[in-house]
N, C-alpha and C. Protein backbone atom coordinates (compact mmCIF):
# COMPACT_ATOMS: atom_id res chain seq x y z
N UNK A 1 144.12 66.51 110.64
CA UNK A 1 145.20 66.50 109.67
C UNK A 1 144.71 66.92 108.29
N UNK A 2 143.38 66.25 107.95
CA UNK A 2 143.36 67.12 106.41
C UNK A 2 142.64 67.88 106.69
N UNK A 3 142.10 68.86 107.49
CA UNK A 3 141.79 70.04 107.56
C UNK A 3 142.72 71.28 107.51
N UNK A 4 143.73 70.78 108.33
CA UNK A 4 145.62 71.36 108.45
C UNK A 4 145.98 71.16 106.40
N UNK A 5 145.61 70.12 105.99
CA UNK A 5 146.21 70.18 104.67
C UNK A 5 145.29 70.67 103.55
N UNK A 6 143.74 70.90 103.90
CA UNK A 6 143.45 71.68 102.77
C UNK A 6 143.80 73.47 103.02
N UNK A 7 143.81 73.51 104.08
CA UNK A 7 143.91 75.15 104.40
C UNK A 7 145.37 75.79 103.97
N UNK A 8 146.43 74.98 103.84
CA UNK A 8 147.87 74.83 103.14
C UNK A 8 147.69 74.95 101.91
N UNK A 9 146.69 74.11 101.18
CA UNK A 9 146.30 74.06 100.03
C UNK A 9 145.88 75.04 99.66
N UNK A 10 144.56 75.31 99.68
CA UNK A 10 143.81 76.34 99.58
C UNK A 10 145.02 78.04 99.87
N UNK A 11 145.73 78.31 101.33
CA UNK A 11 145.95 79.27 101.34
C UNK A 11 147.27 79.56 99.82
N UNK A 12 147.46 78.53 99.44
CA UNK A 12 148.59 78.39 98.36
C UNK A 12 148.27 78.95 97.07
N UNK A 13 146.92 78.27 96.93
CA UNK A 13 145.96 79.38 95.64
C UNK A 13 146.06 80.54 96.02
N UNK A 14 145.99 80.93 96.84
CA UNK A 14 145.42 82.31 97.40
C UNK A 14 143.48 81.98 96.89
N UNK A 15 143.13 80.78 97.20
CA UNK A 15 141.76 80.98 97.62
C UNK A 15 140.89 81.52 98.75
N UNK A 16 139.82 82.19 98.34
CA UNK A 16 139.18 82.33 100.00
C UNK A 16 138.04 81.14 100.18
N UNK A 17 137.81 81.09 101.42
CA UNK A 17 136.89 79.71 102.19
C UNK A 17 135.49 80.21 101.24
N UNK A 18 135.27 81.07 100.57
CA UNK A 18 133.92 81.40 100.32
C UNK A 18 134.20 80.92 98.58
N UNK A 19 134.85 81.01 98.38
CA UNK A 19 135.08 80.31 96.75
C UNK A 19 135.24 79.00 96.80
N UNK A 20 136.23 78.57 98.05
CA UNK A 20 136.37 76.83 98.33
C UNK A 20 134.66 76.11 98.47
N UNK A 21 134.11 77.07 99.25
CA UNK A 21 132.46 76.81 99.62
C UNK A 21 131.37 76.74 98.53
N UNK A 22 132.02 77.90 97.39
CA UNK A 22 130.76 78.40 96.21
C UNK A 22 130.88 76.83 95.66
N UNK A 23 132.37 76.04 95.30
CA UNK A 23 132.81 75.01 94.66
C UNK A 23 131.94 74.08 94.78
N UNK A 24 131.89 73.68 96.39
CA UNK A 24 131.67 72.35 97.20
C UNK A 24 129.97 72.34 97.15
N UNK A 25 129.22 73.60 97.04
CA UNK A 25 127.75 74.03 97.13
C UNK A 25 127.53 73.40 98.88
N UNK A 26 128.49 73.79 99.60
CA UNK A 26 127.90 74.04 101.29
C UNK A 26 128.39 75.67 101.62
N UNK A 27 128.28 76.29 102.87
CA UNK A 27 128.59 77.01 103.27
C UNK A 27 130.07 77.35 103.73
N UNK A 28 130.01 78.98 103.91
CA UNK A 28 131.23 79.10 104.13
C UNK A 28 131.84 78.41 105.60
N UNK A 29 131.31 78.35 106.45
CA UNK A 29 131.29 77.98 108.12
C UNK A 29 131.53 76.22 108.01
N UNK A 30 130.97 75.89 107.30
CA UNK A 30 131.05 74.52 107.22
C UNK A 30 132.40 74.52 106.45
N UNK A 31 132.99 75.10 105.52
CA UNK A 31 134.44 74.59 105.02
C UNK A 31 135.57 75.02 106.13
N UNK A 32 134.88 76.09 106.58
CA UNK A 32 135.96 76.77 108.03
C UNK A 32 135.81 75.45 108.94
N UNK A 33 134.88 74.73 109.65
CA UNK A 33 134.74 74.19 110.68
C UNK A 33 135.72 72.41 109.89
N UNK A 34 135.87 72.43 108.65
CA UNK A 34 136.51 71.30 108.23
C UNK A 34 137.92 71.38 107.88
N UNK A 35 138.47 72.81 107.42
CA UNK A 35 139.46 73.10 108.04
C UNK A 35 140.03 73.35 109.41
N UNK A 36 139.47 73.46 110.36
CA UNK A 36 139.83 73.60 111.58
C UNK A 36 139.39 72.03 112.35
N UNK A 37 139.00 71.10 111.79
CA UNK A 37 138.90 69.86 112.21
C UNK A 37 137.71 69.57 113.09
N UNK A 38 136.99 69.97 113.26
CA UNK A 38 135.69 70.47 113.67
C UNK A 38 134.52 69.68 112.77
N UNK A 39 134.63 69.11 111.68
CA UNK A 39 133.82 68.68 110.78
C UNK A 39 134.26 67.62 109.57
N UNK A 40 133.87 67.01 109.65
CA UNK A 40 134.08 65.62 108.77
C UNK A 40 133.46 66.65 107.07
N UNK A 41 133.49 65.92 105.93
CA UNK A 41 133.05 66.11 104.82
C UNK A 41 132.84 64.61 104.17
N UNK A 42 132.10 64.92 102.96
CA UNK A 42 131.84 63.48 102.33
C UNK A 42 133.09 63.38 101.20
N UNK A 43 132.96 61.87 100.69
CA UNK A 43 134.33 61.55 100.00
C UNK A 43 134.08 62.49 98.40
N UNK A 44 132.65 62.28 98.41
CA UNK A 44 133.01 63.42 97.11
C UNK A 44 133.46 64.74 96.79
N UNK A 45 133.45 65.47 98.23
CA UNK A 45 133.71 66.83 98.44
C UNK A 45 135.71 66.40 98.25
N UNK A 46 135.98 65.58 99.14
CA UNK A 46 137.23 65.19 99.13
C UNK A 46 137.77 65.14 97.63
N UNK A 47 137.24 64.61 96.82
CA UNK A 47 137.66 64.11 95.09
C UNK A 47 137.63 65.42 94.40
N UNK A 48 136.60 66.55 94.51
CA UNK A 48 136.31 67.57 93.77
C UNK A 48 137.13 68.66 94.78
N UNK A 49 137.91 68.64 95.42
CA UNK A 49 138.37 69.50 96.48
C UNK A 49 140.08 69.02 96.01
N UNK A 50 140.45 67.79 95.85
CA UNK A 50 141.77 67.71 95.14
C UNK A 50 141.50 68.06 94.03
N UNK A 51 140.78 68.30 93.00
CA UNK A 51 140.95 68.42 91.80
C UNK A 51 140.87 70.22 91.93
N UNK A 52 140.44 70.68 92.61
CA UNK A 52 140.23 72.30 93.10
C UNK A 52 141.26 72.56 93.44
N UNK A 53 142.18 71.97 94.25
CA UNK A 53 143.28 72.55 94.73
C UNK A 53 144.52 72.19 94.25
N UNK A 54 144.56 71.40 93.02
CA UNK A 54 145.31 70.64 92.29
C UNK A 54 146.51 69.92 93.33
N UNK A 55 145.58 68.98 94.18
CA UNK A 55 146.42 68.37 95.11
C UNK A 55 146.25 66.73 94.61
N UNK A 56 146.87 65.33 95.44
CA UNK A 56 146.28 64.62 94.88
C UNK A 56 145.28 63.95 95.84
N UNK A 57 144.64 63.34 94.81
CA UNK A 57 143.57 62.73 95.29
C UNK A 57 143.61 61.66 96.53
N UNK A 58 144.84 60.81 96.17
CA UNK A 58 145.15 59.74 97.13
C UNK A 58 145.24 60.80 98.53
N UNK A 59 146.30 61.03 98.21
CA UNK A 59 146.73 62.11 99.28
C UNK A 59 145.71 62.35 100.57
N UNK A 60 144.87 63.06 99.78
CA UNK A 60 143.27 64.04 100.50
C UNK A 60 142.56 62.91 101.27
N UNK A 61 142.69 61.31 100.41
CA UNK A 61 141.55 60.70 100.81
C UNK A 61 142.08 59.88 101.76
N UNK A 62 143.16 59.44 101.88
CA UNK A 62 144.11 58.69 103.07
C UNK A 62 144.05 59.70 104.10
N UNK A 63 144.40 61.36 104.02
CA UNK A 63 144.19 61.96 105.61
C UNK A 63 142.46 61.81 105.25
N UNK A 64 141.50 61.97 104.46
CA UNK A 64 140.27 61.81 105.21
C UNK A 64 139.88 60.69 106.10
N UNK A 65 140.34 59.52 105.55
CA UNK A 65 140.18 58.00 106.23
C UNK A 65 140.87 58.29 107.37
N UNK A 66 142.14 58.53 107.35
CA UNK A 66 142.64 58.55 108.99
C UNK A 66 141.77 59.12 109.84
N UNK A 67 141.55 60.49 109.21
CA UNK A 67 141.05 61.33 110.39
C UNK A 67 140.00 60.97 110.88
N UNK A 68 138.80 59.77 109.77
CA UNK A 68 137.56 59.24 110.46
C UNK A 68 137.71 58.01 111.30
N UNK A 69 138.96 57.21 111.46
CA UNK A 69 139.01 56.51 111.93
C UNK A 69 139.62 56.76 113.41
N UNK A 70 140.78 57.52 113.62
CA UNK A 70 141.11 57.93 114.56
C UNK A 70 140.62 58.31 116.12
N UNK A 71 139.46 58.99 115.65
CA UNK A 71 138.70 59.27 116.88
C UNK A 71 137.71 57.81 117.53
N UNK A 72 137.67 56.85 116.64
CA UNK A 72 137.43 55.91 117.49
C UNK A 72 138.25 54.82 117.82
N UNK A 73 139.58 54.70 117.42
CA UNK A 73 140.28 54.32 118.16
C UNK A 73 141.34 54.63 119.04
N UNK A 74 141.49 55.86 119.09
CA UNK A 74 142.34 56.65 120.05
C UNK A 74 142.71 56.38 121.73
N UNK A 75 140.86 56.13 121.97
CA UNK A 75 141.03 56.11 123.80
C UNK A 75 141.42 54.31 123.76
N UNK A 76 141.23 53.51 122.69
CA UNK A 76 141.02 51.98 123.19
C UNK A 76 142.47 51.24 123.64
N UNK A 77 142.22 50.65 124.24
CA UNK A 77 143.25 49.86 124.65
C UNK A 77 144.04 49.35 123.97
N UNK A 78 143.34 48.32 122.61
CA UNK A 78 143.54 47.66 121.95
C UNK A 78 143.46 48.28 120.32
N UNK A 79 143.81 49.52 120.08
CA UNK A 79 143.33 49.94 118.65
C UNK A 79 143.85 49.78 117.73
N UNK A 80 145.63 49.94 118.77
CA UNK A 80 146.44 49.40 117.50
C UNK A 80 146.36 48.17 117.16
N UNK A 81 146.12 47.03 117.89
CA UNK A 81 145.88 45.55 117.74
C UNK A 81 144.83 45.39 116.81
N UNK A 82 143.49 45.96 116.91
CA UNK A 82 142.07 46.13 116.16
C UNK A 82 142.75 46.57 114.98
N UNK A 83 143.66 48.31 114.27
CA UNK A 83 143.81 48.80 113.37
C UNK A 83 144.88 47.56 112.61
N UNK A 84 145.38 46.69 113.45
CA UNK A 84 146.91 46.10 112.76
C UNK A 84 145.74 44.31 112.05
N UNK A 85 144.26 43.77 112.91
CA UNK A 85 143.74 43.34 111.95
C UNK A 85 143.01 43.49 110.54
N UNK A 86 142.70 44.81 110.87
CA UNK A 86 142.74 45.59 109.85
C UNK A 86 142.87 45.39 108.48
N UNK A 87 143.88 45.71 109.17
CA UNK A 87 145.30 45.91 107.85
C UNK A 87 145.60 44.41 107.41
N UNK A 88 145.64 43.40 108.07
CA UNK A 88 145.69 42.28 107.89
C UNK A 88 144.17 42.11 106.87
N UNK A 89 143.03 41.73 107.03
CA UNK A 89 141.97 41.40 106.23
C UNK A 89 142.12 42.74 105.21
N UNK A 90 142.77 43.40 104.89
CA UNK A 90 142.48 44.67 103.69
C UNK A 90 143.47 43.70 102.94
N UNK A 91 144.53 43.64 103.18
CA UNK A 91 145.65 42.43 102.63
C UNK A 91 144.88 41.31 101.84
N UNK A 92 144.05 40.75 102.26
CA UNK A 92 143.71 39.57 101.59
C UNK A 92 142.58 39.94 100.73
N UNK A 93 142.25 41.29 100.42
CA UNK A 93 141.06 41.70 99.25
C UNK A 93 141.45 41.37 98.14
């Protein structure tokens, strides 16, 4: 999902993946493989990547969290039960 939403982003500038890349100081293949969901990024790339694409920040960093959490609870039985304590102990911070 935020690979689907920086490439929206990005194609909206009319940026290319090699300027999104010069930004981030990784390669071009590595911003392709994170747009195409293929590749995780770190939260700072996430912070300096909304401020690049004048998107917001919350935004970027809620699909990054989903998308890292997702793949390990997807196959479980119980994930939504696990994700819904969760959400319960984030409540009481």
């Amino acid at each position: 999902m935020l690979g689907q939403r920086l490439r929206e982003l990005r194609e909206k500038k009319g940026m290319l993946l090699r300027e999104v890349a010069a930004h981030l100081e990784i390669d071009t293949a590595m911003i392709s493989k994170i747009e195409r969901g293929e590749k995780s990024c770190k939260r700072e790339h996430i912070i300096k990547l909304a401020k690049l694409l004048d998107s917001s920040e919350q935004e970027l960093i809620v699909l990054w969290l989903s998308d890292s959490i997702f793949p390990i609870v997807k196959n479980e039985t119980y994930g939504v039960k696990a994700l819904d304590q969760v959400k319960k102990r984030l409540k009481k911070i």
